[in-house]
C-alpha atoms as a PDB file:
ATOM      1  CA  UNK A   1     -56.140-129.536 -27.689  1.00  0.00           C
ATOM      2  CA  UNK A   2     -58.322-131.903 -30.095  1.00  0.00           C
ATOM      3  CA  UNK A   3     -61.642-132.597 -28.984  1.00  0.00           C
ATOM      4  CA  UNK A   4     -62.241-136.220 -27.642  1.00  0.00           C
ATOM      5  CA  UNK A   5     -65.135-138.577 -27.795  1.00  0.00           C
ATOM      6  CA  UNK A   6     -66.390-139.341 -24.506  1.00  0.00           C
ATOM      7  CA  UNK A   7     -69.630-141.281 -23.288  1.00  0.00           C
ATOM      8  CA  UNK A   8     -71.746-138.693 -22.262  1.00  0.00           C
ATOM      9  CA  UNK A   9     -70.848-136.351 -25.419  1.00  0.00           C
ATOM     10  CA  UNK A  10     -71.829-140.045 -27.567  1.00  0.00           C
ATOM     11  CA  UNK A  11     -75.154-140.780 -25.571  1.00  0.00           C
ATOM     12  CA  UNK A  12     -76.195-136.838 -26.703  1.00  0.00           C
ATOM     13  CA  UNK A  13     -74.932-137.088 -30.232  1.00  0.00           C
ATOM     14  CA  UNK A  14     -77.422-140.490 -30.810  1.00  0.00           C
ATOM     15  CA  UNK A  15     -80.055-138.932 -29.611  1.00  0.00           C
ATOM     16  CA  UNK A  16     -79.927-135.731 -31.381  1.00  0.00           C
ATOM     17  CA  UNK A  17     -78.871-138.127 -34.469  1.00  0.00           C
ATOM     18  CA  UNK A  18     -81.789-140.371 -34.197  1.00  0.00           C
ATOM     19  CA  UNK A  19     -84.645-137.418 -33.392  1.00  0.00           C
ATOM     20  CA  UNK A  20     -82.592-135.590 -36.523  1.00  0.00           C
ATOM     21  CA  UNK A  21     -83.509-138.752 -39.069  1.00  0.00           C
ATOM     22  CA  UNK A  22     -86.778-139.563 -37.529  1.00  0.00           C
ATOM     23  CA  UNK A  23     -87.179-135.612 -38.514  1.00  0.00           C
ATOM     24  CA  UNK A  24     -86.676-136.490 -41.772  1.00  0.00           C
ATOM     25  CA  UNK A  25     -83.601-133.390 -41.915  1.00  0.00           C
ATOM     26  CA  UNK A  26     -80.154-133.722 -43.375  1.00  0.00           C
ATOM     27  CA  UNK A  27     -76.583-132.594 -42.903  1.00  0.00           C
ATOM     28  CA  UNK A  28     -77.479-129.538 -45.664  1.00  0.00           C
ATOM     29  CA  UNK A  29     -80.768-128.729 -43.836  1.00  0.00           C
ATOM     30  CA  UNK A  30     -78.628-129.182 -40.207  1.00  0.00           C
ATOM     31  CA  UNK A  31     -75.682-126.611 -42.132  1.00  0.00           C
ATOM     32  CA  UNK A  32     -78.171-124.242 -43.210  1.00  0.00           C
ATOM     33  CA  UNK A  33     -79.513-123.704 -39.623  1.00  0.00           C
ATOM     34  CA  UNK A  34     -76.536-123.203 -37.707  1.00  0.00           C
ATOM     35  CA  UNK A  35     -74.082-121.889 -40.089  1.00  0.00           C
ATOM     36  CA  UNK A  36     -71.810-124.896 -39.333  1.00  0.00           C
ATOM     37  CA  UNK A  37     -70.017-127.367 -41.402  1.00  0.00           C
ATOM     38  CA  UNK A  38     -71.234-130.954 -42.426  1.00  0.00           C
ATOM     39  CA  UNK A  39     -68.130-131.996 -40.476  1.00  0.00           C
ATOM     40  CA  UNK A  40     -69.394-130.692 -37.019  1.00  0.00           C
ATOM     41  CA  UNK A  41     -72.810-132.216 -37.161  1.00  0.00           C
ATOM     42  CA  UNK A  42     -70.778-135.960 -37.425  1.00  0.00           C
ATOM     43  CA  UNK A  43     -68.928-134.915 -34.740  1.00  0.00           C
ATOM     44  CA  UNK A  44     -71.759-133.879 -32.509  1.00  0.00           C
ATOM     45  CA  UNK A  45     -73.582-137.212 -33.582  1.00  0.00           C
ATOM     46  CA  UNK A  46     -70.691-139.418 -33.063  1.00  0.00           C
ATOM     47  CA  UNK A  47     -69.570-137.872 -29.554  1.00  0.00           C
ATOM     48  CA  UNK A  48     -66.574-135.819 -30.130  1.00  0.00           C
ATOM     49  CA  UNK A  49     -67.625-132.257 -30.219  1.00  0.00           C
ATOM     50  CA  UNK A  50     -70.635-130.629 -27.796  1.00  0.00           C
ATOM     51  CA  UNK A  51     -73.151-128.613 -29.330  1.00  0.00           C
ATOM     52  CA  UNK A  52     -73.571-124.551 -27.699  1.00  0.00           C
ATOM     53  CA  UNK A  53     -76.848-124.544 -25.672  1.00  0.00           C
ATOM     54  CA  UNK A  54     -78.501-122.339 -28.098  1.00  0.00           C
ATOM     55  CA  UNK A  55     -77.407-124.357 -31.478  1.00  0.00           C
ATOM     56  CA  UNK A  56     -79.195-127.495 -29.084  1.00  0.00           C
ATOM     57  CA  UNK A  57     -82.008-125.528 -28.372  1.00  0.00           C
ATOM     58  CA  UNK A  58     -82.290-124.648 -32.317  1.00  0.00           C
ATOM     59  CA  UNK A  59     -81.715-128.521 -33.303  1.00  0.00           C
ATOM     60  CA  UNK A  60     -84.244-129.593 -31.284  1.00  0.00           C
ATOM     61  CA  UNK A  61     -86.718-127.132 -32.114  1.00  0.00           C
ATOM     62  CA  UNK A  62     -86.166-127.611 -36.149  1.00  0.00           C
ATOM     63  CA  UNK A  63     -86.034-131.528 -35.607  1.00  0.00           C
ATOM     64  CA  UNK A  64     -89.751-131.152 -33.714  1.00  0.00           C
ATOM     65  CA  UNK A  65     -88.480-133.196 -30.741  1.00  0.00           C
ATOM     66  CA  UNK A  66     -90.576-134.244 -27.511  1.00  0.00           C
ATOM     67  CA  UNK A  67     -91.159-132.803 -24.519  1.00  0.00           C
ATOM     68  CA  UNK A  68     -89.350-135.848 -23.002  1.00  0.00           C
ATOM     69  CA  UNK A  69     -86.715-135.626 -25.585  1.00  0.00           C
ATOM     70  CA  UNK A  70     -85.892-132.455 -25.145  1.00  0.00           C
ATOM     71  CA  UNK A  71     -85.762-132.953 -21.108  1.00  0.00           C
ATOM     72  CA  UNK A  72     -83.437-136.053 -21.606  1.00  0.00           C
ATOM     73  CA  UNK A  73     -81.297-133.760 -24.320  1.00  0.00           C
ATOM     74  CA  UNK A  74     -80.968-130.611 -22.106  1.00  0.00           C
ATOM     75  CA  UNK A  75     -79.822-132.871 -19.459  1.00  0.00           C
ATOM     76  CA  UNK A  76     -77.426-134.863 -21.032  1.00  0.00           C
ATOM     77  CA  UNK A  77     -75.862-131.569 -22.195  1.00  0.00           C
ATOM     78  CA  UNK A  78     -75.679-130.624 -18.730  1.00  0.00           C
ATOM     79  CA  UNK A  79     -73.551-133.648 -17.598  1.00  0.00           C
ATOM     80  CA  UNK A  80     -70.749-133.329 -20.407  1.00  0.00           C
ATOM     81  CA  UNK A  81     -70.549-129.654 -20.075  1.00  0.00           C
ATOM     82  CA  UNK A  82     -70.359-129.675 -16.498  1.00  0.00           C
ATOM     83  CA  UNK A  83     -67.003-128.190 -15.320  1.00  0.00           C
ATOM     84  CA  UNK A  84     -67.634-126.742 -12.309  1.00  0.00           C
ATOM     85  CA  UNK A  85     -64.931-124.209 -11.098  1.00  0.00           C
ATOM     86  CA  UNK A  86     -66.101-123.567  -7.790  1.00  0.00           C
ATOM     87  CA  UNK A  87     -68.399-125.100  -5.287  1.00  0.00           C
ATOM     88  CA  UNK A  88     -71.678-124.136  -5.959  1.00  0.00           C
ATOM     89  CA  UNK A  89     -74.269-127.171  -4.205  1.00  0.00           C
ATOM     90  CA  UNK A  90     -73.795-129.157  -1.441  1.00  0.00           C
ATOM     91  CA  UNK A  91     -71.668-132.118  -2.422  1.00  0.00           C
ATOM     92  CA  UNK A  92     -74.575-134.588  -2.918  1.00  0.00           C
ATOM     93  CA  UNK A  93     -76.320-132.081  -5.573  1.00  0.00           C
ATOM     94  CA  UNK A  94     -73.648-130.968  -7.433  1.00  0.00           C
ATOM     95  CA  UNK A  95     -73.339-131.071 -11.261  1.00  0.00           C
ATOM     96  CA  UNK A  96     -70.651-133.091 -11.492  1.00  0.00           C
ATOM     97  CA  UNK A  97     -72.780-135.730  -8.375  1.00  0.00           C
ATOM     98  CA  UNK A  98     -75.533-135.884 -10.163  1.00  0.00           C
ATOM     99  CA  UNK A  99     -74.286-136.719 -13.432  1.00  0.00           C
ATOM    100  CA  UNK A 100     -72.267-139.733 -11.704  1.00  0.00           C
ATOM    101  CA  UNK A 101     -75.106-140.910 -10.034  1.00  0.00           C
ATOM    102  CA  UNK A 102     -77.287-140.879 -13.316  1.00  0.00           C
ATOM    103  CA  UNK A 103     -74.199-142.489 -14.631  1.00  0.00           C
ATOM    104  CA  UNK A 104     -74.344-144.791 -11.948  1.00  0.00           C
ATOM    105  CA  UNK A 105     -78.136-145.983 -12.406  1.00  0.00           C
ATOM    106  CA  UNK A 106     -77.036-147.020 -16.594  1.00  0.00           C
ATOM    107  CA  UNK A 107     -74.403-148.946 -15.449  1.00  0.00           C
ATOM    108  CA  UNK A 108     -74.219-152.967 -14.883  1.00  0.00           C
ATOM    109  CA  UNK A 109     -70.998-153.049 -12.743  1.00  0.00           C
ATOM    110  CA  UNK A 110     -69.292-150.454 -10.259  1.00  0.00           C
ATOM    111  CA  UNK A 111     -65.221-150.883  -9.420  1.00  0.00           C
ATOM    112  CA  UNK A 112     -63.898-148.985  -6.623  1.00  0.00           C
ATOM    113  CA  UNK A 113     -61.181-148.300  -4.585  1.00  0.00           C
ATOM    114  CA  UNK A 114     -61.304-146.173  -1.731  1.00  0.00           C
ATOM    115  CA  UNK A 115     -58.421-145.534   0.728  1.00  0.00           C
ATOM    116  CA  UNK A 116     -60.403-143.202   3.658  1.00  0.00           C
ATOM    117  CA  UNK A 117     -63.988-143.775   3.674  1.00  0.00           C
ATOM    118  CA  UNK A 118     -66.751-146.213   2.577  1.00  0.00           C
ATOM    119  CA  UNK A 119     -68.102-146.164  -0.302  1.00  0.00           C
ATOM    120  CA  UNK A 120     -71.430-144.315  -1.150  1.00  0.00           C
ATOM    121  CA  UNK A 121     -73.714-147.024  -2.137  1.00  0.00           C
ATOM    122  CA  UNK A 122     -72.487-149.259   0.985  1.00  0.00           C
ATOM    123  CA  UNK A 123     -73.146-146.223   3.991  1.00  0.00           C
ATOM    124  CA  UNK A 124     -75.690-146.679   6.109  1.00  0.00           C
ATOM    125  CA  UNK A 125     -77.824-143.290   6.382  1.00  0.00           C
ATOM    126  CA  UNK A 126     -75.678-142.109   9.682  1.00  0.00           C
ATOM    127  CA  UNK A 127     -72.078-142.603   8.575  1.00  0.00           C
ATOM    128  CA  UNK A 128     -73.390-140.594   5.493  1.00  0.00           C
ATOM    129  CA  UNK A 129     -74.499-138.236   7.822  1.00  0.00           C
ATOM    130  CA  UNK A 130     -71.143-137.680   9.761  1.00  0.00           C
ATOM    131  CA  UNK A 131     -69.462-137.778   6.526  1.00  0.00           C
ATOM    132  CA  UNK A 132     -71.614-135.041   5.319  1.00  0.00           C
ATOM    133  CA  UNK A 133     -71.652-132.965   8.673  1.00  0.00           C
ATOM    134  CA  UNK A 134     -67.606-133.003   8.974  1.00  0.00           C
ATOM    135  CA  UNK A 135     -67.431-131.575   5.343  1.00  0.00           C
ATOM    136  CA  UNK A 136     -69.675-128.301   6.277  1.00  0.00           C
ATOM    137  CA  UNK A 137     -67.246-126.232   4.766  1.00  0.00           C
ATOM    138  CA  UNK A 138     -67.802-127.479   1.008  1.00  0.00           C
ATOM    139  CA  UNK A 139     -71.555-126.677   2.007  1.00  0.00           C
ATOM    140  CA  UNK A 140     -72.801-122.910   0.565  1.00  0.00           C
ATOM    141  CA  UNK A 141     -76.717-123.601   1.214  1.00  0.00           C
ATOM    142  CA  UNK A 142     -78.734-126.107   3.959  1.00  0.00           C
ATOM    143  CA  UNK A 143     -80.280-128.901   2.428  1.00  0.00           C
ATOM    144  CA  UNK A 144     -82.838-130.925   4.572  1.00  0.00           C
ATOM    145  CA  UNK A 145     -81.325-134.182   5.728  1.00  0.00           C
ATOM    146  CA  UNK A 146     -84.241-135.953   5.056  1.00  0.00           C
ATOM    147  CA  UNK A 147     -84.466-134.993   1.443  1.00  0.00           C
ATOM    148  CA  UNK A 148     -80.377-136.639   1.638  1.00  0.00           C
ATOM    149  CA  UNK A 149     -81.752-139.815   3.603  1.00  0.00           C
ATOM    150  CA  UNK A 150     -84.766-139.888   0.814  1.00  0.00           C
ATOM    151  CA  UNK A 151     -82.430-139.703  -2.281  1.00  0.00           C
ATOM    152  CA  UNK A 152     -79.825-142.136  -0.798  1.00  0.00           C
ATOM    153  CA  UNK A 153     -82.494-144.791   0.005  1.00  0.00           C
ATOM    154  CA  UNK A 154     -83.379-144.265  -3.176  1.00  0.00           C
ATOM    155  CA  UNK A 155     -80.069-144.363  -4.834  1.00  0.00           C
ATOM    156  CA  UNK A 156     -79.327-147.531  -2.732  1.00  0.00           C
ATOM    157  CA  UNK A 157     -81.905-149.187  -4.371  1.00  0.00           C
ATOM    158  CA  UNK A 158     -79.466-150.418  -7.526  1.00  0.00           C
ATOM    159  CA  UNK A 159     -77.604-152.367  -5.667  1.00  0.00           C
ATOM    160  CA  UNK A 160     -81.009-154.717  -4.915  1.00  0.00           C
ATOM    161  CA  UNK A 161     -83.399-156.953  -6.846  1.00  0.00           C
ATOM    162  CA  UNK A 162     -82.745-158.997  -9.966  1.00  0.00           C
ATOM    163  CA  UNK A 163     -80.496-156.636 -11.907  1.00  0.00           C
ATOM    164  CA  UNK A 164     -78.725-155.385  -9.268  1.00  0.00           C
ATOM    165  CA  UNK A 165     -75.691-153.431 -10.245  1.00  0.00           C
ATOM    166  CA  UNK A 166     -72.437-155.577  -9.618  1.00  0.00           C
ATOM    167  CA  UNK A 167     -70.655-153.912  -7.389  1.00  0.00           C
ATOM    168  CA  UNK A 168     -66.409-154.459  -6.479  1.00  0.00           C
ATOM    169  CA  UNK A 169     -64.984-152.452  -3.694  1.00  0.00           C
ATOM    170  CA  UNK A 170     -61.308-152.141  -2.692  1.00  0.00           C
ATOM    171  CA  UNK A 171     -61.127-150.596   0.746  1.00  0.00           C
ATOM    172  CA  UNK A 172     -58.204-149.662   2.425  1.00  0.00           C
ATOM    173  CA  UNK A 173     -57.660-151.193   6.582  1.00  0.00           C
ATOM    174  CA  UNK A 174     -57.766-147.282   7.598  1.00  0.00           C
ATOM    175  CA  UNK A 175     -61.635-147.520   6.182  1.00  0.00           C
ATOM    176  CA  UNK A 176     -62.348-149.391   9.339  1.00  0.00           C
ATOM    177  CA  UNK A 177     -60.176-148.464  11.733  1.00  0.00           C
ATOM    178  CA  UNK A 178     -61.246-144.833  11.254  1.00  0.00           C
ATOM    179  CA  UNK A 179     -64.295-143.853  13.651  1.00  0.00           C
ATOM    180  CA  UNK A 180     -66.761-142.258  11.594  1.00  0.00           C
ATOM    181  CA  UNK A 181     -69.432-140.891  13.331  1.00  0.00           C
ATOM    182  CA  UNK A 182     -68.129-142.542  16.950  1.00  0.00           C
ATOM    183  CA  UNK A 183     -68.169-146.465  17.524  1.00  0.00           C
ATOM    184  CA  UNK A 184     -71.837-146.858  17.500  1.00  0.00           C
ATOM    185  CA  UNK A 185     -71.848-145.263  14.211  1.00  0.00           C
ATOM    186  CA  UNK A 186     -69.144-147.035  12.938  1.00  0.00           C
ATOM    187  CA  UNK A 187     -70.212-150.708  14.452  1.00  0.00           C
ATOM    188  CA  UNK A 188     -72.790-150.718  13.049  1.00  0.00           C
ATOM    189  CA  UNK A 189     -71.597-149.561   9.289  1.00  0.00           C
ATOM    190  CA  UNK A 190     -68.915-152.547   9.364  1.00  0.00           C
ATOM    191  CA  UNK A 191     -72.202-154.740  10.599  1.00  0.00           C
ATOM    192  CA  UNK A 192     -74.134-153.488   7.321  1.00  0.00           C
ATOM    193  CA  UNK A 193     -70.585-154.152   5.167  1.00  0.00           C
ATOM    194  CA  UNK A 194     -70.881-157.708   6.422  1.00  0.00           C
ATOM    195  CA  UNK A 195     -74.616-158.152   5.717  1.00  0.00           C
ATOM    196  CA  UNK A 196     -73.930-156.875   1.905  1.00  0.00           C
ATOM    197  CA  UNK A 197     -71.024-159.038   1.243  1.00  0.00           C
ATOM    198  CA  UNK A 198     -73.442-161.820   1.554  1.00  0.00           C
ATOM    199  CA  UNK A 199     -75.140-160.962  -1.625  1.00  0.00           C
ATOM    200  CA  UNK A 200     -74.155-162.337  -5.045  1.00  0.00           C
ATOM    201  CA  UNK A 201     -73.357-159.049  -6.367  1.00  0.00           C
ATOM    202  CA  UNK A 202     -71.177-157.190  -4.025  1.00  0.00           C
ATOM    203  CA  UNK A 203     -67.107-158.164  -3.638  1.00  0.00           C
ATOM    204  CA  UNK A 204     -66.035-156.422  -0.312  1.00  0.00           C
ATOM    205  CA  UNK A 205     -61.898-156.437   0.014  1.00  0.00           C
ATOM    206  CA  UNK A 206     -59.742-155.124   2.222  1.00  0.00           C
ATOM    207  CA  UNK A 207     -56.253-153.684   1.678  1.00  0.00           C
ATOM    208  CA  UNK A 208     -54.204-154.296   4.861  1.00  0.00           C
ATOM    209  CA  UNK A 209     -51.688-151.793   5.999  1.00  0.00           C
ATOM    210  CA  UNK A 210     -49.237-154.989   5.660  1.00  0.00           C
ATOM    211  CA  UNK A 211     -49.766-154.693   1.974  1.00  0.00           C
ATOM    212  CA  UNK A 212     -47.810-151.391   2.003  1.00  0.00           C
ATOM    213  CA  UNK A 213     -48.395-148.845  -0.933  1.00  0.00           C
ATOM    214  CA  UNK A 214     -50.797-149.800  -3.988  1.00  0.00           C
ATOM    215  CA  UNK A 215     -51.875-148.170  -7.217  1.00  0.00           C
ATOM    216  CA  UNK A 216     -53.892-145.431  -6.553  1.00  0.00           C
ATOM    217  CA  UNK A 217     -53.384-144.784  -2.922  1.00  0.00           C
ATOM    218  CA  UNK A 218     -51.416-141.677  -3.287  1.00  0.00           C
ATOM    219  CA  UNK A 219     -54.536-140.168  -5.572  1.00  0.00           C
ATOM    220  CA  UNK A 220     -57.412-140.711  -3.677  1.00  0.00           C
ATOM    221  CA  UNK A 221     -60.149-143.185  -4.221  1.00  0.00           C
ATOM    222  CA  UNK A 222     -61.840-143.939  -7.958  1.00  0.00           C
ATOM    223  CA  UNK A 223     -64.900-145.485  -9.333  1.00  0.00           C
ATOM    224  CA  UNK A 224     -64.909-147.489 -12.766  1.00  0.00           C
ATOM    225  CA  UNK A 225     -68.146-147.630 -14.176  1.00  0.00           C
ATOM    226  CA  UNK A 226     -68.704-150.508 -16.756  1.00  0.00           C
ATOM    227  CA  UNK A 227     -72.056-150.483 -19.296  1.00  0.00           C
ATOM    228  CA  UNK A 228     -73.383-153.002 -21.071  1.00  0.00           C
ATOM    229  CA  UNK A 229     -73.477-151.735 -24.658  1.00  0.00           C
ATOM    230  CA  UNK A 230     -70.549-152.992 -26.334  1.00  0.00           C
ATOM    231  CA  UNK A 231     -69.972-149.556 -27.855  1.00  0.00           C
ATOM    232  CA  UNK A 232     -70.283-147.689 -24.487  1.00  0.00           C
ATOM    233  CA  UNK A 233     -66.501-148.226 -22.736  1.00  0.00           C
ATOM    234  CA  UNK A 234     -65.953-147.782 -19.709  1.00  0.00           C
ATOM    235  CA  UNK A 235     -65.539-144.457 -17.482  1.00  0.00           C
ATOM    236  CA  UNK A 236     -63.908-143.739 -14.406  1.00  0.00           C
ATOM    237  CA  UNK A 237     -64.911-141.198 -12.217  1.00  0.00           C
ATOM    238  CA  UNK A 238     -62.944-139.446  -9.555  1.00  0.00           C
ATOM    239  CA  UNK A 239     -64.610-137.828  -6.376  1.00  0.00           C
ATOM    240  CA  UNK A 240     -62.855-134.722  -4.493  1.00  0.00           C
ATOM    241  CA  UNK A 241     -64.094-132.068  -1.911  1.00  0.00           C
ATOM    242  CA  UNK A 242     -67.368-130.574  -3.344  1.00  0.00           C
ATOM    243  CA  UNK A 243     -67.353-132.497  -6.756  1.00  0.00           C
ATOM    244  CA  UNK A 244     -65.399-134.880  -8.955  1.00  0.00           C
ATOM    245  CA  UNK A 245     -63.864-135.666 -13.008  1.00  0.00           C
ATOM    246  CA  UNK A 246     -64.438-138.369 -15.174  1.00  0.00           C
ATOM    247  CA  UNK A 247     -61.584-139.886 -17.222  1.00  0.00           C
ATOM    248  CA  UNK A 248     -62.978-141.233 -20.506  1.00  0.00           C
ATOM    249  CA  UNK A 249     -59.594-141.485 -22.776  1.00  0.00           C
ATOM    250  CA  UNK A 250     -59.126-145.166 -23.621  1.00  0.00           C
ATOM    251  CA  UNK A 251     -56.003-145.194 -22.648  1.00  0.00           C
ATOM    252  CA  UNK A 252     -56.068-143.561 -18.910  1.00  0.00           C
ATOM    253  CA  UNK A 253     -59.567-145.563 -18.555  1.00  0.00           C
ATOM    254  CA  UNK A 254     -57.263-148.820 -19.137  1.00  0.00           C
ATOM    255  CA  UNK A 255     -54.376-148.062 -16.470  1.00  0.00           C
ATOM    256  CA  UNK A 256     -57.362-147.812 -13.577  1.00  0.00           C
ATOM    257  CA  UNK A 257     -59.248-150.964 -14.509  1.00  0.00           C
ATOM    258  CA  UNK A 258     -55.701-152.818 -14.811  1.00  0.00           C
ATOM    259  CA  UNK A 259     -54.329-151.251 -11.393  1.00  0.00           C
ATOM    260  CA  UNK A 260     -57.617-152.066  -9.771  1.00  0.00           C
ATOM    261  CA  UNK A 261     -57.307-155.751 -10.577  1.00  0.00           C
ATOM    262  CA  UNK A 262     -53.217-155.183  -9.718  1.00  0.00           C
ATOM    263  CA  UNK A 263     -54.672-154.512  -6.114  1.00  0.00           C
ATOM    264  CA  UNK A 264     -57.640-156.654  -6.010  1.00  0.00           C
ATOM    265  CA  UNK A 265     -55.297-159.937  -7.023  1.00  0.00           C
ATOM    266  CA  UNK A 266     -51.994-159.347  -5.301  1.00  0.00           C
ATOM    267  CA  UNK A 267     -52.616-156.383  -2.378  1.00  0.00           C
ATOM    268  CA  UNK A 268     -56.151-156.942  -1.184  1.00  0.00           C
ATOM    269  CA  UNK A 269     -57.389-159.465   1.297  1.00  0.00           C
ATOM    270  CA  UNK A 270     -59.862-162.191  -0.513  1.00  0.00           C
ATOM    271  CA  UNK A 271     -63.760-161.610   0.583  1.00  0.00           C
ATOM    272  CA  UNK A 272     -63.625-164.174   3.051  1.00  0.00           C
ATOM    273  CA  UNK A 273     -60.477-162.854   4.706  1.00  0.00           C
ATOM    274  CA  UNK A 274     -61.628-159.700   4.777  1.00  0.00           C
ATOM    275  CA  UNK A 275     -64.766-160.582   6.532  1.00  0.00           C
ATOM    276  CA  UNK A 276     -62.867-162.114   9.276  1.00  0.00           C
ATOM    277  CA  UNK A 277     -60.932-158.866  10.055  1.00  0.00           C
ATOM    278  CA  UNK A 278     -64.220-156.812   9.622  1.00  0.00           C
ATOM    279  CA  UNK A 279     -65.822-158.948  12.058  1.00  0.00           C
ATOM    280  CA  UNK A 280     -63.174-158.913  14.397  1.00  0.00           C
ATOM    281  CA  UNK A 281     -62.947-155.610  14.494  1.00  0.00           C
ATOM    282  CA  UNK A 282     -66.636-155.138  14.982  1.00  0.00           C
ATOM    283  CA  UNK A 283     -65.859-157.170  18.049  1.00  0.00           C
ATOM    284  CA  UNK A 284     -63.307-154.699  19.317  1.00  0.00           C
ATOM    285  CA  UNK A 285     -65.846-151.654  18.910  1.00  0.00           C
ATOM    286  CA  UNK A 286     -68.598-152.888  20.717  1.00  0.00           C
ATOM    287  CA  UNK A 287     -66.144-154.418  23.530  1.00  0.00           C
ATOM    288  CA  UNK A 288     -65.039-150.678  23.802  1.00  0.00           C
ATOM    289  CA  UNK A 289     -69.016-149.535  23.808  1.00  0.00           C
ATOM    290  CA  UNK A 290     -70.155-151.939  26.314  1.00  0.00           C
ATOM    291  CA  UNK A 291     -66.892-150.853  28.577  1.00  0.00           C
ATOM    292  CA  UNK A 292     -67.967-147.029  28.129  1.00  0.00           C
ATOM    293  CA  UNK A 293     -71.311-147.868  29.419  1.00  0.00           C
ATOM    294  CA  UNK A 294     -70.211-149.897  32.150  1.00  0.00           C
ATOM    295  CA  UNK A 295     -68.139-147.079  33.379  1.00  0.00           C
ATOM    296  CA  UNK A 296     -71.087-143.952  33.239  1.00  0.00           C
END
């Protein structure tokens, strides 16, 4: 199967191109070190083929490179090698996690759809939590919940401030109706979905189960990550059970950004509509609290 180019193997080969010139070294001097063609140095540089650890290690020793630049290198390596084949972290510190939410933080716009659950960067801390309690079995070590409460605070912090990433999610009527942590929990999750949707960079819809089947539904829920650098396309990643894929072909990339906007224009609820049925059912849930009280 031919090698592609993907973003993450492109973001590695600049860098290791650019510390290579700075360097001062050529394609012979790059050939001479690693026994490999002329031809696989451009296609390490121009994001089709992935350097082995050690030939990395060797290029960035013989091209004198940073501290730093050998950090960001080593890393980058990490995320397009990453191919997990078994659950190995809890989900929120896996490979593949981490290198979507690095992914995440370069990006200038995030599209999802999800058909079960809300979205990561729109939980409050204790939906998160039930989410991450009911999926114990995926779990092979205990991690601290506050370090989890820390790092999502701090990944939440994107979707804030001046540049705030711009964020579109799709989310199917079972997304509300489902009781995630208990009505409490869940009340006040659809309060916090409502209190985003009033900023100028977040497009809440919902999918009604009177819109019937749409795009993805059968496949689970998907994230399309846009960039601003012309020259970096966009990637889609998809999020499973204790870790996740990205799809970088052109081609597959193109059929989720053009089924998303199938569903966002001619399925989904607009934002205002959506609100409405939010808000109503927010109603309904704490109706149902203040009766359970009533009756203890």
């Amino acid at each position: 199967m031919p090698s592609i180019q993907t973003r993450r193997k492109r973001k590695l080969g600049q860098l290791l191109g650019a510390i290579r010139k700075r360097a001062g070294k050529t394609e012979v001097d790059f050939a001479n070190l690693t026994r490999k063609s002329q031809t696989t140095l451009s296609r390490i540089e121009n994001g089709y083929t992935l350097p082995g650890w050690n030939d990395l290690g060797a290029m960035l020793t013989f091209y004198e490179a940073s501290d730093d630049e050998r950090a960001d290198a080593e890393a980058m390596w990490t995320d397009a090698a990453g191919d997990a084949k078994r659950v190995a972290h809890p989900m929120a510190y896996n490979v593949k996690a981490r290198a979507f939410t690095r992914a995440e933080v370069d990006a200038v716009s995030s599209r999802n759809i999800e058909p079960l659950g809300v979205p990561g960067l729109l939980q409050t801390v204790d939906y998160a939590s039930a989410v991450r309690k009911s999926a114990h079995r995926f779990h092979t070590a205990t991690v601290d919940e506050n370090r989890i409460r820390v790092a999502r605070a701090s990944r939440n912090k994107i979707i804030q401030g001046a540049n705030a990433l711009q964020l579109h999610a799709l989310l199917d009527e079972a997304v509300i109706r489902r009781e995630v942590g208990g009505r409490e929990v869940m009340a006040a999750q659809l309060r916090h979905l409502l209190a985003l949707a009033k900023q100028p960079n977040i497009t809440i819809q919902l999918i009604p189960f009177t819109a019937g089947s749409y795009g993805t539904m059968s496949g689970g829920g998907s994230t399309i990550l846009g960039f601003e650098d012309d020259e970096d396309p966009d990637a889609v990643y998809l999020e499973y059970a204790g870790g996740g894929e990205w799809v970088e072909n052109g081609d597959d990339v193109q059929r989720f950004v053009a089924s998303f906007y199938d569903v966002a224009n001619e399925a989904a609820l607009t934002p205002d509509g959506t609100a409405e049925l939010i808000d109503r059912h927010v109603t309904y849930l704490e109706d149902r609290l203040h009766e359970d009280v009533a009756h203890e």
